[in-house]
C-alpha atoms as a PDB file:
ATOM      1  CA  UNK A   1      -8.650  23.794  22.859  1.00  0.00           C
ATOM      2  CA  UNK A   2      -5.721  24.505  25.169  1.00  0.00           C
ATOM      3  CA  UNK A   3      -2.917  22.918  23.369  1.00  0.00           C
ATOM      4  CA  UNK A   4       0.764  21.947  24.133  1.00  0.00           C
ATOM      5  CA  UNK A   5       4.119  20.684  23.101  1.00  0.00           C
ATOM      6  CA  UNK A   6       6.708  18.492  24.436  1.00  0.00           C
ATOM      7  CA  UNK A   7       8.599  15.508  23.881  1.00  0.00           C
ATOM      8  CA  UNK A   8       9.151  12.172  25.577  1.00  0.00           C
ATOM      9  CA  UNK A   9      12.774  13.419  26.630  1.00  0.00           C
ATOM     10  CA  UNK A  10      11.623  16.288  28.037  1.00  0.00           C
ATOM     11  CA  UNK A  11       8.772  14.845  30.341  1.00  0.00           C
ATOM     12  CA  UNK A  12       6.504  17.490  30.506  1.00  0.00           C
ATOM     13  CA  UNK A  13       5.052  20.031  28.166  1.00  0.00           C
ATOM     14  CA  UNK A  14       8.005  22.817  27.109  1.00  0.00           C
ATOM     15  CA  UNK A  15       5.565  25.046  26.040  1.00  0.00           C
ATOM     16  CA  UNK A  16       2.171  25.234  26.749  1.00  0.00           C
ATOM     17  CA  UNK A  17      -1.312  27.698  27.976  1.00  0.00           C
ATOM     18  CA  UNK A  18      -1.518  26.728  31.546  1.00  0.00           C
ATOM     19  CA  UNK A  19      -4.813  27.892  33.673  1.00  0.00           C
ATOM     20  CA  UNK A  20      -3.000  27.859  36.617  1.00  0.00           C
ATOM     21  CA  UNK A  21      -0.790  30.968  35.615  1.00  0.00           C
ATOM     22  CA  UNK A  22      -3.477  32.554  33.760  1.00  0.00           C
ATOM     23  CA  UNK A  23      -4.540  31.930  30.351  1.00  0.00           C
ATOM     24  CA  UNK A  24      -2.676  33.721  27.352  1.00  0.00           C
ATOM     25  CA  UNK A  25      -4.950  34.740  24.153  1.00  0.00           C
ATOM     26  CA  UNK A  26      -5.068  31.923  21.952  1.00  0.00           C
ATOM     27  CA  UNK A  27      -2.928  31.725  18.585  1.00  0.00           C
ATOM     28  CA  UNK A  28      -4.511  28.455  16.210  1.00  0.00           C
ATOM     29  CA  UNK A  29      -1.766  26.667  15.866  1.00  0.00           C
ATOM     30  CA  UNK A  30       0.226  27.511  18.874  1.00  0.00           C
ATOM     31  CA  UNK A  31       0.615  25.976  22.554  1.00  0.00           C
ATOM     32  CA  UNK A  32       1.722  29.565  22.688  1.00  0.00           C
ATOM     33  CA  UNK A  33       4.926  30.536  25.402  1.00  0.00           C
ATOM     34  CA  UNK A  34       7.456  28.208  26.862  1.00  0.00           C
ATOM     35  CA  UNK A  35       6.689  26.812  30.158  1.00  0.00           C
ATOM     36  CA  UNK A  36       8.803  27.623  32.930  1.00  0.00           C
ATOM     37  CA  UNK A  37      12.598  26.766  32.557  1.00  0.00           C
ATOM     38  CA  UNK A  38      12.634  26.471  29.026  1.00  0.00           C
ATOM     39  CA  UNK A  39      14.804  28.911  27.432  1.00  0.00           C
ATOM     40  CA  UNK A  40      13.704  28.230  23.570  1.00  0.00           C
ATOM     41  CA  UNK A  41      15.208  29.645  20.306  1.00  0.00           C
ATOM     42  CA  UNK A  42      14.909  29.402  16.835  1.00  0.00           C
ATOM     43  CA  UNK A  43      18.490  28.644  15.276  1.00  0.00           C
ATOM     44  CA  UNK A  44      19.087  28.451  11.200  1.00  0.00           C
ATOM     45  CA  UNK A  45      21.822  25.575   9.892  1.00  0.00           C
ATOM     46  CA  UNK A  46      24.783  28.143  10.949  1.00  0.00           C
ATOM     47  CA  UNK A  47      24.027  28.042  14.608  1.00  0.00           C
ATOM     48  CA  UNK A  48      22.387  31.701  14.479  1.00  0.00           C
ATOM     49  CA  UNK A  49      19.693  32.909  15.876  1.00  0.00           C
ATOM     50  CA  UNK A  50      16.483  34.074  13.305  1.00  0.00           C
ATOM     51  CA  UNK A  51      14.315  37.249  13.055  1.00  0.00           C
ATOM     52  CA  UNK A  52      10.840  36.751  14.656  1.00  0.00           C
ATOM     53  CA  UNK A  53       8.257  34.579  12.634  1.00  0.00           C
ATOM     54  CA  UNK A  54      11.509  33.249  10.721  1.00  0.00           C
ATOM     55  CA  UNK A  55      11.155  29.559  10.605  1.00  0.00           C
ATOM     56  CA  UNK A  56      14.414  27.576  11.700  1.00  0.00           C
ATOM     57  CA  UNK A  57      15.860  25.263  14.299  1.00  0.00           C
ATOM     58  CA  UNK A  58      13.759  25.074  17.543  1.00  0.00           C
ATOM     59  CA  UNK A  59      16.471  24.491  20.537  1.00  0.00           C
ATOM     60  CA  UNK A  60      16.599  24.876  23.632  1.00  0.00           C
ATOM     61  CA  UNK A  61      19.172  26.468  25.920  1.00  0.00           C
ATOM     62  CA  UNK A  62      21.361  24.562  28.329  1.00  0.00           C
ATOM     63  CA  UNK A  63      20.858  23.376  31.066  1.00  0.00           C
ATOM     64  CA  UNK A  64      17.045  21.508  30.917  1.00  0.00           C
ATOM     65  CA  UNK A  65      15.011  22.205  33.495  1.00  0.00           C
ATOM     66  CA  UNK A  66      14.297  19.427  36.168  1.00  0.00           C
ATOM     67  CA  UNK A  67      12.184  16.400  34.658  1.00  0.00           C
ATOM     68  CA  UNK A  68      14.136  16.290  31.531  1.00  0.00           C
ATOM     69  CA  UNK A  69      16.724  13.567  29.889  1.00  0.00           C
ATOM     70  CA  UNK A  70      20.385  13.854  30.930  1.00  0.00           C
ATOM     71  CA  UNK A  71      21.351  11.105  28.733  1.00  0.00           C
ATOM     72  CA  UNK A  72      19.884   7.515  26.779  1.00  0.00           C
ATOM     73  CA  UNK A  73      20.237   4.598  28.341  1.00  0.00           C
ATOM     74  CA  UNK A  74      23.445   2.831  28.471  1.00  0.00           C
ATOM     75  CA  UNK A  75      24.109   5.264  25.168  1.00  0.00           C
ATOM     76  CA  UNK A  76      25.352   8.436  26.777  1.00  0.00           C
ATOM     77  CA  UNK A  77      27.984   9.036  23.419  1.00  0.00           C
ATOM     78  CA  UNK A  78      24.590   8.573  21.361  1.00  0.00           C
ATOM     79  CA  UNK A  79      22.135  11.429  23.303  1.00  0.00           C
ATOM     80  CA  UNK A  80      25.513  13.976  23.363  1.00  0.00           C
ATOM     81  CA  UNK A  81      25.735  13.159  19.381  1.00  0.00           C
ATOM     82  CA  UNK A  82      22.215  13.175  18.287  1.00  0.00           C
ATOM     83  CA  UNK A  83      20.841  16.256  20.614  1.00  0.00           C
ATOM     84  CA  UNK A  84      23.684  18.162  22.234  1.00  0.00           C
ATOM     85  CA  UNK A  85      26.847  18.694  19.776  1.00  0.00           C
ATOM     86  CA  UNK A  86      25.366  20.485  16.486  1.00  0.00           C
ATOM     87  CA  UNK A  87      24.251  23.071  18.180  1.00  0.00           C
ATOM     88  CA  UNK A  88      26.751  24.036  21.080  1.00  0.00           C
ATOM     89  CA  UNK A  89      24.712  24.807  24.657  1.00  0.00           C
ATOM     90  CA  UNK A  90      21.679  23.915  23.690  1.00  0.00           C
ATOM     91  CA  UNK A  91      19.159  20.963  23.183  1.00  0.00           C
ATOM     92  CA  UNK A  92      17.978  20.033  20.005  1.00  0.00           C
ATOM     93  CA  UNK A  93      14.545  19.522  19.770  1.00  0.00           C
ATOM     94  CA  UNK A  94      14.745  18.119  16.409  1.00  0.00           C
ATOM     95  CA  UNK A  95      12.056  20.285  15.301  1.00  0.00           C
ATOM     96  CA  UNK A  96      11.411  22.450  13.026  1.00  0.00           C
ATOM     97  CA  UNK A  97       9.468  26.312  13.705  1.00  0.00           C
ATOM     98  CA  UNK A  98       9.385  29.586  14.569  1.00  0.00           C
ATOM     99  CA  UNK A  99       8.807  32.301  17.667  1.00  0.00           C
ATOM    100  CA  UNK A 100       6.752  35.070  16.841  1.00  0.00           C
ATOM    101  CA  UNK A 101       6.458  38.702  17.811  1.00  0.00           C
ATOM    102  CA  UNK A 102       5.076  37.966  20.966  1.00  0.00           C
ATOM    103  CA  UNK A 103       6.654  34.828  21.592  1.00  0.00           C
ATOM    104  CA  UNK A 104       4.598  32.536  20.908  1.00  0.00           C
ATOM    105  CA  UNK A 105       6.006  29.346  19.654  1.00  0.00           C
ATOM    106  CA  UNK A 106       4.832  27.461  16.303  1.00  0.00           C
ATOM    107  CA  UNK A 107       6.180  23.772  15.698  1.00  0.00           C
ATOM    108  CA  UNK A 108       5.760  23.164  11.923  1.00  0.00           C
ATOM    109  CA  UNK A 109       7.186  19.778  11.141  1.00  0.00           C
ATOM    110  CA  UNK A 110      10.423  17.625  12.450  1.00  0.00           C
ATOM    111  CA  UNK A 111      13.444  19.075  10.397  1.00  0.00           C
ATOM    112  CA  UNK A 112      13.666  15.876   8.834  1.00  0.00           C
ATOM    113  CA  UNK A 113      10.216  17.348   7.242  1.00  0.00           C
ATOM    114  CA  UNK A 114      11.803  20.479   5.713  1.00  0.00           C
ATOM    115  CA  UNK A 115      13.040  20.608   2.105  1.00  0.00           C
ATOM    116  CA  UNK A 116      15.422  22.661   0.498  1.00  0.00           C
ATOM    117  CA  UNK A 117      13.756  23.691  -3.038  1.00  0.00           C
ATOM    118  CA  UNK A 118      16.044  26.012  -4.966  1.00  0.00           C
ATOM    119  CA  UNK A 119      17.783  27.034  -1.971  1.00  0.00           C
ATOM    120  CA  UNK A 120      14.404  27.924  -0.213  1.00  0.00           C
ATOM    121  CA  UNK A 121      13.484  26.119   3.401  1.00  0.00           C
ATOM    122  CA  UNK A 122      10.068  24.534   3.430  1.00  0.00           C
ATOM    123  CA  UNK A 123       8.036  23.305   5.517  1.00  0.00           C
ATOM    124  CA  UNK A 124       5.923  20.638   4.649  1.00  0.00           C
ATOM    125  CA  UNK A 125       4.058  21.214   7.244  1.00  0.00           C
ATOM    126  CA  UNK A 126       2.602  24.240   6.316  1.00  0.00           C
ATOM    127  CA  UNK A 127       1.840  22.938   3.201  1.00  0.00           C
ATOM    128  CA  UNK A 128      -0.184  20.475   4.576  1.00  0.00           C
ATOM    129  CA  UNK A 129      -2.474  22.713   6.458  1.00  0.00           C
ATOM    130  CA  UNK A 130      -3.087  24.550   3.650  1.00  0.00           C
ATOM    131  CA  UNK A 131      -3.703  21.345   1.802  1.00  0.00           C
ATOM    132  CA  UNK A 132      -6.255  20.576   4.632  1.00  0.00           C
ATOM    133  CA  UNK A 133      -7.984  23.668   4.175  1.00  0.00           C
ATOM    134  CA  UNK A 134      -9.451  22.187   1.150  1.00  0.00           C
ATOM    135  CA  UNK A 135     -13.268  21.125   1.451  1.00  0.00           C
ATOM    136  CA  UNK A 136     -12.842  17.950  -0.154  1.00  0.00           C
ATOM    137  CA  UNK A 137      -9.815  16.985   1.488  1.00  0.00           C
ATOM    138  CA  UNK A 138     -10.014  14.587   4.559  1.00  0.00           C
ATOM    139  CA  UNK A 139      -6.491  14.284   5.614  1.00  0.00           C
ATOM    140  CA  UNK A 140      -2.900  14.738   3.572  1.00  0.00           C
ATOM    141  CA  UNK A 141       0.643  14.411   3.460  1.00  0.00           C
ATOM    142  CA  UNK A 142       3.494  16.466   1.867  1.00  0.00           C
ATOM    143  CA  UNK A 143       6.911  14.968   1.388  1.00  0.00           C
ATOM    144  CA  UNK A 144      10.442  16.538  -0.138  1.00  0.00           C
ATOM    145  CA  UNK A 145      11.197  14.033  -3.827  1.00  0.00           C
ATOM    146  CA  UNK A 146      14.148  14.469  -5.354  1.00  0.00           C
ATOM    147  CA  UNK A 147      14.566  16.954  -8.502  1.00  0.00           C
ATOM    148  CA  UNK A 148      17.881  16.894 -10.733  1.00  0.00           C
ATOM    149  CA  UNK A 149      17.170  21.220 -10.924  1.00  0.00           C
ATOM    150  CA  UNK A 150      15.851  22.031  -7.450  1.00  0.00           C
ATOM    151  CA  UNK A 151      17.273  19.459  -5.392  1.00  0.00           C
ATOM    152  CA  UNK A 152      14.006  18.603  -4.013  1.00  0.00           C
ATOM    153  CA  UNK A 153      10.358  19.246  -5.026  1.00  0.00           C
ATOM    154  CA  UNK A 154       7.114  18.706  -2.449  1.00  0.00           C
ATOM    155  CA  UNK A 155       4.526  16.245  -3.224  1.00  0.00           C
ATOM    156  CA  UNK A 156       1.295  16.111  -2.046  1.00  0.00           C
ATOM    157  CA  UNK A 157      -1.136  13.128  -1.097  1.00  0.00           C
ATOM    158  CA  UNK A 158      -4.593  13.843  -0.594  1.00  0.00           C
ATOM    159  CA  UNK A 159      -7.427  11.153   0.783  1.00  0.00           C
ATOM    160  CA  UNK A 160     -10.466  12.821  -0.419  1.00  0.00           C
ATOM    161  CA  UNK A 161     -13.547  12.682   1.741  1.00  0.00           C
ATOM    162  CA  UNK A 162     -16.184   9.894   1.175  1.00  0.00           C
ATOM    163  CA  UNK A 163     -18.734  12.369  -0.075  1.00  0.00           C
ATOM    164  CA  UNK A 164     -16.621  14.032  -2.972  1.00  0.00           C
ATOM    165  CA  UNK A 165     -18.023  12.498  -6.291  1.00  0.00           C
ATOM    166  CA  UNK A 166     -15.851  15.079  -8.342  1.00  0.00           C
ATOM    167  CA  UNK A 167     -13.520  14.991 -10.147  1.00  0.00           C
ATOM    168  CA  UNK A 168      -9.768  14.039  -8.788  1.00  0.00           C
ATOM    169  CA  UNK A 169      -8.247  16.220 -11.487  1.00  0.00           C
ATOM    170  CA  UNK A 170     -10.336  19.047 -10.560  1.00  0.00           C
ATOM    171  CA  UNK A 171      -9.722  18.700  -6.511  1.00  0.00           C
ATOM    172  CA  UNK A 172      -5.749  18.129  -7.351  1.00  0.00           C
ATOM    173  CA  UNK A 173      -5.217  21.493  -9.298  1.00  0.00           C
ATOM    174  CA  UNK A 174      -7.364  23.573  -6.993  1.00  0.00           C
ATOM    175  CA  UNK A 175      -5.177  22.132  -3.870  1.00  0.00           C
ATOM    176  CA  UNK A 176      -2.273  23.012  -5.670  1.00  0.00           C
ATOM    177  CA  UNK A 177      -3.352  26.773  -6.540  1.00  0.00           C
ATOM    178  CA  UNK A 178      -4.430  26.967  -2.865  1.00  0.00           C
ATOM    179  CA  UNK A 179      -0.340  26.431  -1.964  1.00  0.00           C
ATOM    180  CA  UNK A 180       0.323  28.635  -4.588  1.00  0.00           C
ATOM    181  CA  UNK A 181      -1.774  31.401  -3.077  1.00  0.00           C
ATOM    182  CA  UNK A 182      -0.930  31.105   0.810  1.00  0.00           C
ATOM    183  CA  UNK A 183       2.906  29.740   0.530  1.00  0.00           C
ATOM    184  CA  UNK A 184       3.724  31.112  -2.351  1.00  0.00           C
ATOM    185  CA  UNK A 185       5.244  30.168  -5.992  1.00  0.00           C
ATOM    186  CA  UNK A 186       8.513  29.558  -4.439  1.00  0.00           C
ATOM    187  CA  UNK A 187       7.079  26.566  -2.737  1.00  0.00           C
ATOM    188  CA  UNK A 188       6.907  25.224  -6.636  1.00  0.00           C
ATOM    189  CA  UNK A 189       3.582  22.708  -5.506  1.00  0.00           C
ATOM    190  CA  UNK A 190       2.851  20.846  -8.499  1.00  0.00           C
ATOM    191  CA  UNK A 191       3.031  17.708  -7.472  1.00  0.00           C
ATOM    192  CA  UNK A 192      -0.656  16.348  -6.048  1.00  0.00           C
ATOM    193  CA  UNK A 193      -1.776  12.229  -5.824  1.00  0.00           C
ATOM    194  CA  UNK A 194      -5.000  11.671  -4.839  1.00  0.00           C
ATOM    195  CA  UNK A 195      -4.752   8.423  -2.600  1.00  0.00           C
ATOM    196  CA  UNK A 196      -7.491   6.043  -1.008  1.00  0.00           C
ATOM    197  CA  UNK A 197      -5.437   5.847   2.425  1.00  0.00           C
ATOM    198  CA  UNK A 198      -1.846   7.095   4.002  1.00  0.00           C
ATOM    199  CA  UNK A 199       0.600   4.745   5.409  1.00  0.00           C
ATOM    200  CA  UNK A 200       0.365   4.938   8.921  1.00  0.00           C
ATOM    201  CA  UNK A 201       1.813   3.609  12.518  1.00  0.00           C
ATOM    202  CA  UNK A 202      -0.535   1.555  14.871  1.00  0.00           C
ATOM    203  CA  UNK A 203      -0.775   4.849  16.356  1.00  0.00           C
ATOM    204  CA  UNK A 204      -1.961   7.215  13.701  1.00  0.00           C
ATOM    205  CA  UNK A 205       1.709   8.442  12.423  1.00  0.00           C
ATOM    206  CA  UNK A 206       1.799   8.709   8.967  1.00  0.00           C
ATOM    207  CA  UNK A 207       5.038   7.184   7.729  1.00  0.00           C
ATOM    208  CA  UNK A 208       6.331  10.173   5.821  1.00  0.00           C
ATOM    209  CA  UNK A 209       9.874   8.940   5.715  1.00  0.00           C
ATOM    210  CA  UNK A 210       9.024   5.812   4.572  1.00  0.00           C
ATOM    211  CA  UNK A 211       6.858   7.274   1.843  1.00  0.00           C
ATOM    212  CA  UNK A 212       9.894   9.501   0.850  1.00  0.00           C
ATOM    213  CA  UNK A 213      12.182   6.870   0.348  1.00  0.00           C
ATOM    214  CA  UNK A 214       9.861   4.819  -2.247  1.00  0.00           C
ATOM    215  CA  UNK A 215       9.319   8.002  -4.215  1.00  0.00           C
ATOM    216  CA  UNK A 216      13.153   8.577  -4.412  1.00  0.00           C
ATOM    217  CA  UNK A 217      14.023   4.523  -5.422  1.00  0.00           C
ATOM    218  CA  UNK A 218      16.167   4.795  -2.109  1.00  0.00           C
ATOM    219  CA  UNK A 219      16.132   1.242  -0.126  1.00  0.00           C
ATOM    220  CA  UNK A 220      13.674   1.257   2.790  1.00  0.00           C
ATOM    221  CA  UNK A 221      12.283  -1.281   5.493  1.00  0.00           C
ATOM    222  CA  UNK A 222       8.863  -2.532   6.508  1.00  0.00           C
ATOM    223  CA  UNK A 223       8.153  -0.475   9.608  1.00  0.00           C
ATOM    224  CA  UNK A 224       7.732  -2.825  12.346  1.00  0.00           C
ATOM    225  CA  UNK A 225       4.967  -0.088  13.794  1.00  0.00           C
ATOM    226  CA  UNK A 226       2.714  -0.446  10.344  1.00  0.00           C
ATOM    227  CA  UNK A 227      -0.658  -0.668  10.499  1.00  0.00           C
ATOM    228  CA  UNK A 228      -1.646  -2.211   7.371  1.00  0.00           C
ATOM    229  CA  UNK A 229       1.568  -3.040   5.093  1.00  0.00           C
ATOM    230  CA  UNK A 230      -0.710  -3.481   1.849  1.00  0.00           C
ATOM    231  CA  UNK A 231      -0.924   0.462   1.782  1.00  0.00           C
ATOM    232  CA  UNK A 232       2.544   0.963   0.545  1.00  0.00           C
ATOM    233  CA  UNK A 233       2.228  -1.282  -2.176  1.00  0.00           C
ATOM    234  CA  UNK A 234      -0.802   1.405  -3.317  1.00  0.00           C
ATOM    235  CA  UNK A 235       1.527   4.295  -2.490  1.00  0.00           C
ATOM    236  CA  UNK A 236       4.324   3.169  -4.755  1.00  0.00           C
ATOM    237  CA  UNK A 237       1.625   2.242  -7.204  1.00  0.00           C
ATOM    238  CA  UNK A 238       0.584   5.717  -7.665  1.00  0.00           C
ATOM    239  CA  UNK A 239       4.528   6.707  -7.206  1.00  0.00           C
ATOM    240  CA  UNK A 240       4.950   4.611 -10.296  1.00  0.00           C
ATOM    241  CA  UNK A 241       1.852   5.973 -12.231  1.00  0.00           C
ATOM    242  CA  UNK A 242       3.153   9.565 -11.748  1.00  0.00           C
ATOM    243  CA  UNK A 243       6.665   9.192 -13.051  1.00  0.00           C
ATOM    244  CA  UNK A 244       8.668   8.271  -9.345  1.00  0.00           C
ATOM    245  CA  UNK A 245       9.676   5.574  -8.141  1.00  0.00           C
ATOM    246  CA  UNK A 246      10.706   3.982 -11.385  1.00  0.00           C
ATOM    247  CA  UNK A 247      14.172   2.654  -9.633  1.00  0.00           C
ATOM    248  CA  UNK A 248      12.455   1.558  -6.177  1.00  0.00           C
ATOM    249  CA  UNK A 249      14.979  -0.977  -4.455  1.00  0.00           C
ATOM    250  CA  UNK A 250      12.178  -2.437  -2.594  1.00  0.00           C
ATOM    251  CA  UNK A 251      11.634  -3.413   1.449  1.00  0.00           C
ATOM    252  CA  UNK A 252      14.484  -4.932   3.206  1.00  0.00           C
END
């Protein structure tokens, strides 16, 4: 598969393995170099640039190539806020990654998707592939919950396939050692829900945030996007089941 990345502000991919220039070796989980006119970086919370395969900020250097945004519409003190002033001279992308060795770039999850456990950055993307890994697994989420001691915990939600007749227990721990193994303890993955379905958007997002917000009792709203607004009533059952959610202010 010859991936890419880019964004609806950019217009057209920012990085990506284009034929016409000659195909680069393939990386899973990479639409490997910047395209053309991108000048991308990885920048942590300070505004510094990371080591290689150190996962951070993914920006991108001032000015955008042609094609791209110069402002939102009728909102320009809005686009300069949200995408241009916390990190001077640069873009942000809003996403979270990293830049390997050879400069290939890996988008991991939206930096609203990264936790801060103990003082560690995590991303829950990464968990979730791992999670996905899992032969019994058809498709997952990971979110950041609140945690008096860490600050926040991840917490994994698993829609088994239709064929697994085990049991959930079982499938639970053995996703959870998986983390363990590839992410390490640090990622402290305890925390697995076995689910019949995962919120989701008309178009297939999965409303993480949403989710996020019942588990921490935080008020939230009825996406207007939702597919099928029954499934968060099963989500913050099993929220409730497991201990969270217990102070849930409800949908606005």
């Amino acid at each position: 598969m010859i991936d890419h990345w880019w964004q609806t502000e950019t217009g057209w991919p920012i990085a990506a393995n284009t034929m016409g220039l000659g195909l680069m070796p393939f990386k899973h989980g990479s639409p490997t170099r910047p395209m053309p006119g991108y000048a991308v970086e990885v920048l942590d919370d300070e505004g510094r640039s990371v080591k290689p395969g150190t996962l951070g900020n993914i920006v991108i250097r001032l000015p955008l190539p042609p094609g791209c945004l110069v402002s939102f519409w009728q909102a320009d003190g809005r686009f300069r806020e949200a995408c241009l002033e916390e990190f001077p001279g640069t873009y942000k992308t809003a996403d979270a990654g990293l830049i390997d060795e050879d400069g290939y770039v890996f988008v991991m999850a939206r930096t609203d998707d990264i936790i801060n456990c103990a003082g560690h950055r995590l991303s829950t993307g990464a968990m979730e592939e791992v999670c996905a890994r899992h032969a019994d697994v058809a498709e997952c989420a990971v979110i950041g919950v609140h945690d008096r001691t860490k600050g926040q915990i991840p917490c994994g939600f698993l829609v088994l396939k239709r064929t697994v007749s085990r049991e959930t227990e079982a499938i639970a721990r053995e996703v959870a050692e998986l983390v363990r193994a590839e992410i390490g303890p640090v990622a402290a993955f305890k925390t697995v829900m076995v689910v019949p379905r995962l919120p989701k958007t008309r178009s297939g997002k999965i409303l993480r945030g949403t989710m996020q917000k019942i588990a921490d009792g935080l008020p939230w709203t009825m996406p207007a996007t939702i597919d099928d607004p029954a499934i968060l009533d099963e989500i913050s059952g099993v929220l409730k089941a497991n201990g969270y959610a217990k102070d849930e202010a409800g949908a606005a």
